[in-house]
PDB file of N, CA and C in Angstrom:
ATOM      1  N   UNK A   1      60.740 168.219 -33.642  1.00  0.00           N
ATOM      2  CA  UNK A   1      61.941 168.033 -32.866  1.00  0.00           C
ATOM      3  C   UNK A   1      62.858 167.054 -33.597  1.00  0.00           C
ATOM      4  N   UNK A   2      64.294 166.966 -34.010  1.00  0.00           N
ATOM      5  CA  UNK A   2      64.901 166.796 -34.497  1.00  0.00           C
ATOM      6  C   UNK A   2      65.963 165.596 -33.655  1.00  0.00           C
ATOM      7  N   UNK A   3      65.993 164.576 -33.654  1.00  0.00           N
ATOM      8  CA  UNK A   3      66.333 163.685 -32.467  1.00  0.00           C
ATOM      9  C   UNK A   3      68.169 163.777 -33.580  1.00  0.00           C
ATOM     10  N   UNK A   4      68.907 163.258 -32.402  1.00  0.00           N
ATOM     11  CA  UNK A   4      70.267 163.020 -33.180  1.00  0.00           C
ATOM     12  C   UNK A   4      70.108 161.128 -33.435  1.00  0.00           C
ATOM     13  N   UNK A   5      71.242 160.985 -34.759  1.00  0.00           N
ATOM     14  CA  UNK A   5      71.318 159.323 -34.924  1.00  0.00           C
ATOM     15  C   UNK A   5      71.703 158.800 -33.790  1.00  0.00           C
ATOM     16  N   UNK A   6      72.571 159.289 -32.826  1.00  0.00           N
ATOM     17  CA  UNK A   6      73.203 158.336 -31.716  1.00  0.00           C
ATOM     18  C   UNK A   6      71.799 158.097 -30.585  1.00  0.00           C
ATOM     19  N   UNK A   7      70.873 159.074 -30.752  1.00  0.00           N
ATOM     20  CA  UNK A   7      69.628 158.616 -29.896  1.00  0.00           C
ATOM     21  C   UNK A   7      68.817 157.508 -30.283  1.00  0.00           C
ATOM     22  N   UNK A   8      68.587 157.605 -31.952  1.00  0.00           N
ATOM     23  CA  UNK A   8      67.167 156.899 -32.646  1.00  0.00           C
ATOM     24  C   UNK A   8      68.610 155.699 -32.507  1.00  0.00           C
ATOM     25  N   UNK A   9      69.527 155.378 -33.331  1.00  0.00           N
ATOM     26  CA  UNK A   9      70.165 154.296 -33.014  1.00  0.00           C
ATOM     27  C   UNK A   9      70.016 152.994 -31.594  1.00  0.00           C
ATOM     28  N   UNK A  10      70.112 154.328 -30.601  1.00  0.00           N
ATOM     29  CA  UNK A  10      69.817 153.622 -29.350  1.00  0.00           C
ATOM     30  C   UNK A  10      68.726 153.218 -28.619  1.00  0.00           C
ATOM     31  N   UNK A  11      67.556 153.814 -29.271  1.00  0.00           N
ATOM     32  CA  UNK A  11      66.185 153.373 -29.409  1.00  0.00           C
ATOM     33  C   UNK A  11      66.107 152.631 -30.096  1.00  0.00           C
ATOM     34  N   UNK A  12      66.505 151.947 -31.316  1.00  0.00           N
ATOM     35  CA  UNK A  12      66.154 151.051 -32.151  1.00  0.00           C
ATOM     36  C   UNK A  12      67.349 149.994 -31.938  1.00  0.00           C
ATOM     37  N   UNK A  13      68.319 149.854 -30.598  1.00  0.00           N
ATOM     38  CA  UNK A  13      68.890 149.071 -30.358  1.00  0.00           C
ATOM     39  C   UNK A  13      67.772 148.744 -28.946  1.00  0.00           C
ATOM     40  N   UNK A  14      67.428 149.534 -28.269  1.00  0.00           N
ATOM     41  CA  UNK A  14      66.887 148.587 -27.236  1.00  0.00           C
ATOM     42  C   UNK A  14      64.769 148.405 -27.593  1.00  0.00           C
ATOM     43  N   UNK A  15      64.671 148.575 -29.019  1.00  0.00           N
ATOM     44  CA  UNK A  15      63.846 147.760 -29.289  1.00  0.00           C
ATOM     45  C   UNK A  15      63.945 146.434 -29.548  1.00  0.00           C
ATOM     46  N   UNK A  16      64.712 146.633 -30.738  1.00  0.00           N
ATOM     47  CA  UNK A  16      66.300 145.087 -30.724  1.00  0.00           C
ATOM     48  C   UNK A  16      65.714 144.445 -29.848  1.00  0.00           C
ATOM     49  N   UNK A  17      66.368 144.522 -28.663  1.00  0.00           N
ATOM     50  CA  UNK A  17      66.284 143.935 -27.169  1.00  0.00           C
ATOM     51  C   UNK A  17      65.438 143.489 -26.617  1.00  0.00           C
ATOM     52  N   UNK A  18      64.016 144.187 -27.123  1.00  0.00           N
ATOM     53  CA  UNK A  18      63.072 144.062 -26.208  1.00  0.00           C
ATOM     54  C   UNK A  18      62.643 142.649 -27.022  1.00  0.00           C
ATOM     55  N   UNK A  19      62.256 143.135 -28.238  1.00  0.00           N
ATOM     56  CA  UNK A  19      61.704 142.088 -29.131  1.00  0.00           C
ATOM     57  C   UNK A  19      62.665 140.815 -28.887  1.00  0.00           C
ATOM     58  N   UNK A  20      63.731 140.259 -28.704  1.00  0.00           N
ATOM     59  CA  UNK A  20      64.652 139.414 -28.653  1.00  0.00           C
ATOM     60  C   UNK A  20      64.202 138.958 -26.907  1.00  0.00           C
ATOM     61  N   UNK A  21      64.542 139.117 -26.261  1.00  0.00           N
ATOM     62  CA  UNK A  21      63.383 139.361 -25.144  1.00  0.00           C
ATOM     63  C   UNK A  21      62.357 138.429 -25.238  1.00  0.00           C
ATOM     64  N   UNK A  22      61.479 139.216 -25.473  1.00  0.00           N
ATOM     65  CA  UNK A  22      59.661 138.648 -26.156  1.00  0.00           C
ATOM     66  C   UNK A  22      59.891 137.150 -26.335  1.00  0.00           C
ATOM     67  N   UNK A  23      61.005 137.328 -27.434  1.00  0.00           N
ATOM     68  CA  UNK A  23      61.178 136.007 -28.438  1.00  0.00           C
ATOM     69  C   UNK A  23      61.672 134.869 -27.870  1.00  0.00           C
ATOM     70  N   UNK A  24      62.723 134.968 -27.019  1.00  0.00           N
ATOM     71  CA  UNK A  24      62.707 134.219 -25.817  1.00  0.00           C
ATOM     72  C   UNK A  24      61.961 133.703 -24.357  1.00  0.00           C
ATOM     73  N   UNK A  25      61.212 134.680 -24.225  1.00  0.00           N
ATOM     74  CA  UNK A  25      59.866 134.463 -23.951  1.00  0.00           C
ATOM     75  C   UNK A  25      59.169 133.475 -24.107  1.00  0.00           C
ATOM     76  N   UNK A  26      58.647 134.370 -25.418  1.00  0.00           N
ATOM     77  CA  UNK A  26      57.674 133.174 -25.698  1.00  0.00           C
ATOM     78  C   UNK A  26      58.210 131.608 -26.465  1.00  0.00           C
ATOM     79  N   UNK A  27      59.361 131.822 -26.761  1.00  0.00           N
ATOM     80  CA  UNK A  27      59.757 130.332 -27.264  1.00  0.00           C
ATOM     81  C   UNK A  27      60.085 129.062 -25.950  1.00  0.00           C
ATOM     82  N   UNK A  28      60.071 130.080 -24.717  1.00  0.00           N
ATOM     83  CA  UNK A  28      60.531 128.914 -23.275  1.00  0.00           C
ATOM     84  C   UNK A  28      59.388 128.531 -23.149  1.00  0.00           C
ATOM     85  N   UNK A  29      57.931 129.871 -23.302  1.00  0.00           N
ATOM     86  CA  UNK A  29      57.033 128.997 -22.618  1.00  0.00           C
ATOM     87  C   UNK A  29      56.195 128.408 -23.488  1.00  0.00           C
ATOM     88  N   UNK A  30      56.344 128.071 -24.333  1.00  0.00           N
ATOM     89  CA  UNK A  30      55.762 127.461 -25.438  1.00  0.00           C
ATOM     90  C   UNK A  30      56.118 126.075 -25.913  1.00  0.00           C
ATOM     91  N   UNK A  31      57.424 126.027 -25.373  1.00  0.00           N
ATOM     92  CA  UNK A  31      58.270 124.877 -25.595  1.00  0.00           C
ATOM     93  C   UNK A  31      58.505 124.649 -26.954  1.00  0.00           C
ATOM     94  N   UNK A  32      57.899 125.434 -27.959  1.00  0.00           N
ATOM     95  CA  UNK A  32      58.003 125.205 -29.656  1.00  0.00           C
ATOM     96  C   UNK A  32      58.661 126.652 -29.564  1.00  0.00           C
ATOM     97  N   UNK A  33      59.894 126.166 -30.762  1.00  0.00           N
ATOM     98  CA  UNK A  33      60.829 127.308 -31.148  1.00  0.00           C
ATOM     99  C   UNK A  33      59.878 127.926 -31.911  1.00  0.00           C
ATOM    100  N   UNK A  34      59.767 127.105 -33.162  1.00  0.00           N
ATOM    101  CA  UNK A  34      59.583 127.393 -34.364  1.00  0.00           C
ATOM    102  C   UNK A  34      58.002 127.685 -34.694  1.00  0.00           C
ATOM    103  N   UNK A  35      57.409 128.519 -34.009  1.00  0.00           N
ATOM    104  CA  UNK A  35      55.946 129.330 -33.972  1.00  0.00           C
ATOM    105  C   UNK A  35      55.846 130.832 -34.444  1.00  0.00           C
ATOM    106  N   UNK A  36      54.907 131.014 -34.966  1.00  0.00           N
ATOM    107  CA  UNK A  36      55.029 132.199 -36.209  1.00  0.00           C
ATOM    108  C   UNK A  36      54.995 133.308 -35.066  1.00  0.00           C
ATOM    109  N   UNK A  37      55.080 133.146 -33.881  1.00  0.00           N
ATOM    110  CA  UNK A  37      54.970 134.383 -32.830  1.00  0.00           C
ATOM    111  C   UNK A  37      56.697 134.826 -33.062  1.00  0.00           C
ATOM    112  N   UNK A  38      57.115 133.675 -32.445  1.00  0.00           N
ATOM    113  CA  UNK A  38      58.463 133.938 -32.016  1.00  0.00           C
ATOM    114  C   UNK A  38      59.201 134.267 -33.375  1.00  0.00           C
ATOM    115  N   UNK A  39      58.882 133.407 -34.650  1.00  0.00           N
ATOM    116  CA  UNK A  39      59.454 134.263 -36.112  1.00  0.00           C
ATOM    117  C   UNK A  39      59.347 135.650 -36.329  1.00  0.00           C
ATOM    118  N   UNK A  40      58.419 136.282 -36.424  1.00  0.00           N
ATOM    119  CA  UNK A  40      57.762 137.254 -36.107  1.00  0.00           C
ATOM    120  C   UNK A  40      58.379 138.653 -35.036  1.00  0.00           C
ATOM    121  N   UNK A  41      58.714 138.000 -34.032  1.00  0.00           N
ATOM    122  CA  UNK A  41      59.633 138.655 -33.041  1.00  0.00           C
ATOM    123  C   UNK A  41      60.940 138.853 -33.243  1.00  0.00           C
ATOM    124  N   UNK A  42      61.346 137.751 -34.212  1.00  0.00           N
ATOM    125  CA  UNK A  42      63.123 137.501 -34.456  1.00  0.00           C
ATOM    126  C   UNK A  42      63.423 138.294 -35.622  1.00  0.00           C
ATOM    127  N   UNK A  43      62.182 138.083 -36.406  1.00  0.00           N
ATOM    128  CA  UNK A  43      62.336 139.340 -38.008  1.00  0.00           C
ATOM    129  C   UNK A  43      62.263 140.926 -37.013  1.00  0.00           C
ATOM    130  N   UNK A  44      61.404 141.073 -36.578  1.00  0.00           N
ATOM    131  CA  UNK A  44      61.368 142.730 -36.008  1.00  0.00           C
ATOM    132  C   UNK A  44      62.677 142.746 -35.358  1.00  0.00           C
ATOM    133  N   UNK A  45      63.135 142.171 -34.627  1.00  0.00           N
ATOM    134  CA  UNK A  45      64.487 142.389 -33.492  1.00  0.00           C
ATOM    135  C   UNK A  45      65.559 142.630 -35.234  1.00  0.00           C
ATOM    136  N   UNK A  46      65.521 141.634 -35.518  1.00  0.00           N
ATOM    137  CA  UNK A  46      66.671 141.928 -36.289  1.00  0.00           C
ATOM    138  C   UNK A  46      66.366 143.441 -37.318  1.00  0.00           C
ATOM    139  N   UNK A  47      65.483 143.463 -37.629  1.00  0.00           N
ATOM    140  CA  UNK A  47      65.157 144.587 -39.004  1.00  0.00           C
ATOM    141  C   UNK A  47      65.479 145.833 -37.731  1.00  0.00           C
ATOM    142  N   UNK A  48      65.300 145.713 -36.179  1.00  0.00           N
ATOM    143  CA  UNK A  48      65.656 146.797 -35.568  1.00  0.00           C
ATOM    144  C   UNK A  48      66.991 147.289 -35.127  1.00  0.00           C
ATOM    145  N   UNK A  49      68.069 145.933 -34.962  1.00  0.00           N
ATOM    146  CA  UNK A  49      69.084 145.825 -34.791  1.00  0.00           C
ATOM    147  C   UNK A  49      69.707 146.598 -36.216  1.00  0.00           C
ATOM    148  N   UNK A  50      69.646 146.170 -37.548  1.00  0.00           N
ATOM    149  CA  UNK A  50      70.248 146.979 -38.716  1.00  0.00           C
ATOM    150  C   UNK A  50      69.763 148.262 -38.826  1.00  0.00           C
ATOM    151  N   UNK A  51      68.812 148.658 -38.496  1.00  0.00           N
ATOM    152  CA  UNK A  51      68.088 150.058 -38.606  1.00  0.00           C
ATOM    153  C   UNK A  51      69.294 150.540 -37.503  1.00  0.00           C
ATOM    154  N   UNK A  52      69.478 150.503 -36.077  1.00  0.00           N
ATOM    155  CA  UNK A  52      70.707 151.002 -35.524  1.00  0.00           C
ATOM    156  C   UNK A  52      71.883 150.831 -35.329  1.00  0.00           C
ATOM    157  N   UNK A  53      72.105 149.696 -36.459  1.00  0.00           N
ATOM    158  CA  UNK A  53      73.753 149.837 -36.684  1.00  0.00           C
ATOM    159  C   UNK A  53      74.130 150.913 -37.759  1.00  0.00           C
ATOM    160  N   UNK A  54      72.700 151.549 -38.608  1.00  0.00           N
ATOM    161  CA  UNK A  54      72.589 152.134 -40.021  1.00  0.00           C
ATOM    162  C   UNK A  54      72.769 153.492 -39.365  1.00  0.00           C
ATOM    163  N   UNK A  55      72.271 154.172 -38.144  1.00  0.00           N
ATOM    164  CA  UNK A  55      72.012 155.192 -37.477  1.00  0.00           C
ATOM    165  C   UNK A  55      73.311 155.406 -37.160  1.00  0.00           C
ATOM    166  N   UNK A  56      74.162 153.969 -36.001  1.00  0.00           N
ATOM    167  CA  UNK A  56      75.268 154.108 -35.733  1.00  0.00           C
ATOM    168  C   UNK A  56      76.504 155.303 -36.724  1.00  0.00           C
ATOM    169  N   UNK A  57      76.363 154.624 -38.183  1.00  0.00           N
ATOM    170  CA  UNK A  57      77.145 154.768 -39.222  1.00  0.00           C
ATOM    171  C   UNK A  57      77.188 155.798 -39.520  1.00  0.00           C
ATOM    172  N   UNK A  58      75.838 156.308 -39.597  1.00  0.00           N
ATOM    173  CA  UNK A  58      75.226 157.594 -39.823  1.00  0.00           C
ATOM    174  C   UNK A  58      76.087 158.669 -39.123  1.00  0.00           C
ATOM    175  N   UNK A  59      76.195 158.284 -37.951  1.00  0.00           N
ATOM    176  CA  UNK A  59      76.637 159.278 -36.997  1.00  0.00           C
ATOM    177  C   UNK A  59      78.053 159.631 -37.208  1.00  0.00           C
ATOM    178  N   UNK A  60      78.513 158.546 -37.356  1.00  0.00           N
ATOM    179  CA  UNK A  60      80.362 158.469 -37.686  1.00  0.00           C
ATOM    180  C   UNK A  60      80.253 159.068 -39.226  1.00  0.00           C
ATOM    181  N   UNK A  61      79.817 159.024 -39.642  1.00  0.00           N
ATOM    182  CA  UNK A  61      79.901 159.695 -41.039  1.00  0.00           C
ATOM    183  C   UNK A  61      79.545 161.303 -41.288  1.00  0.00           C
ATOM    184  N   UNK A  62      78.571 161.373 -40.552  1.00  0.00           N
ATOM    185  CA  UNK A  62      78.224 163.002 -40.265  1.00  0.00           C
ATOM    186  C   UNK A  62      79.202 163.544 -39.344  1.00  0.00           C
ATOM    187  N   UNK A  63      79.908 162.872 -38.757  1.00  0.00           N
ATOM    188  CA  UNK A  63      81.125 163.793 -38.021  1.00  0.00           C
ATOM    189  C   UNK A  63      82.440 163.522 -38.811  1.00  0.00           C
ATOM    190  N   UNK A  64      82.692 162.601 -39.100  1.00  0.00           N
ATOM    191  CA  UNK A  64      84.002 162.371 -40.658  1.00  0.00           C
ATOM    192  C   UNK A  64      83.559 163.850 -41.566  1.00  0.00           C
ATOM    193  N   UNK A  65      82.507 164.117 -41.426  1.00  0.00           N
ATOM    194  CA  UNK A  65      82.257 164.727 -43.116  1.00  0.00           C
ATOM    195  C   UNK A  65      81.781 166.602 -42.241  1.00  0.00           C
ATOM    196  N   UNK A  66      81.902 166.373 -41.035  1.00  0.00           N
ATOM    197  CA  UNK A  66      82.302 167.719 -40.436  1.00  0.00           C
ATOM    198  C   UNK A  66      83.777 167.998 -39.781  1.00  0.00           C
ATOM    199  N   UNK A  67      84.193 167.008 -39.681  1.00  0.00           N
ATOM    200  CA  UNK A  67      85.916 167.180 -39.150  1.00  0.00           C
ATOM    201  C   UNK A  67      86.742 167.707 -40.484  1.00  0.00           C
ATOM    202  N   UNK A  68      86.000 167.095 -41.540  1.00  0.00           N
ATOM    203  CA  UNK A  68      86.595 167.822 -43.033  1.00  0.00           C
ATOM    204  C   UNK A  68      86.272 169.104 -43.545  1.00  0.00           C
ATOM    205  N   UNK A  69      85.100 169.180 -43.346  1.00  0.00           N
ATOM    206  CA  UNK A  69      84.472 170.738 -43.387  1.00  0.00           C
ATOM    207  C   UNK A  69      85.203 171.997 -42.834  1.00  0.00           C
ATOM    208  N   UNK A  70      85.575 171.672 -41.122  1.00  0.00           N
ATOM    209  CA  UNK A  70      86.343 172.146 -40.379  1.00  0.00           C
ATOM    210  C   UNK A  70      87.703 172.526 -41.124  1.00  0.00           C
ATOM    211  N   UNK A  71      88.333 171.257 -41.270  1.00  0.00           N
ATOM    212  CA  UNK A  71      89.616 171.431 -42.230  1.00  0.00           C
ATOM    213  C   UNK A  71      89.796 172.048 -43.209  1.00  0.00           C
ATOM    214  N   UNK A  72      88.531 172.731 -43.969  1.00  0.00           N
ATOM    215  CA  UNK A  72      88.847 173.423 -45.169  1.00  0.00           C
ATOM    216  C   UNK A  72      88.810 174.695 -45.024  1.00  0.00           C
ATOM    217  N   UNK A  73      88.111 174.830 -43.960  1.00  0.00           N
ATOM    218  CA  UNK A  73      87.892 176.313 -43.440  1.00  0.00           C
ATOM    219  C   UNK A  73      88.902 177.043 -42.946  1.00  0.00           C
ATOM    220  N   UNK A  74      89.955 176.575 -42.335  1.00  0.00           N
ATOM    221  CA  UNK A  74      91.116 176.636 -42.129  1.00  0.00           C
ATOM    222  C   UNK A  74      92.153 177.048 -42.955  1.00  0.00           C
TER     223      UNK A  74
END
């Protein structure tokens, strides 16, 4: 099954979330920011956040590069 970018984007934005989440979490109840849990949580959130801004792009670019397609056919 073939998912579109604007889906996996939005899955890998509200992983983002979740993990960011977590990370706040566990940094309140821990009272220590700086614990290899919550590092750990802040690297995944972010590496998930660029993975769906990359999807985002993806998407705008695969329709730029079919609105032109369109145009030539014409």
């Amino acid at each position: 099954m073939k998912l579109s970018p604007i889906v996996m984007g939005f899955f890998y934005l509200g992983l983002g979330s979740l993990f960011t989440y977590l990370a706040i979490q566990s940094a309140s109840s821990n009272g220590e920011l700086w614990n290899f849990y919550t590092i750990f949580l802040m690297v995944l959130a972010t590496v998930d956040f660029v993975y769906a801004i990359r999807f985002f792009v993806l998407r705008k670019r695969i329709s730029k590069l079919k609105k032109k397609d369109d145009n030539k056919k014409r």
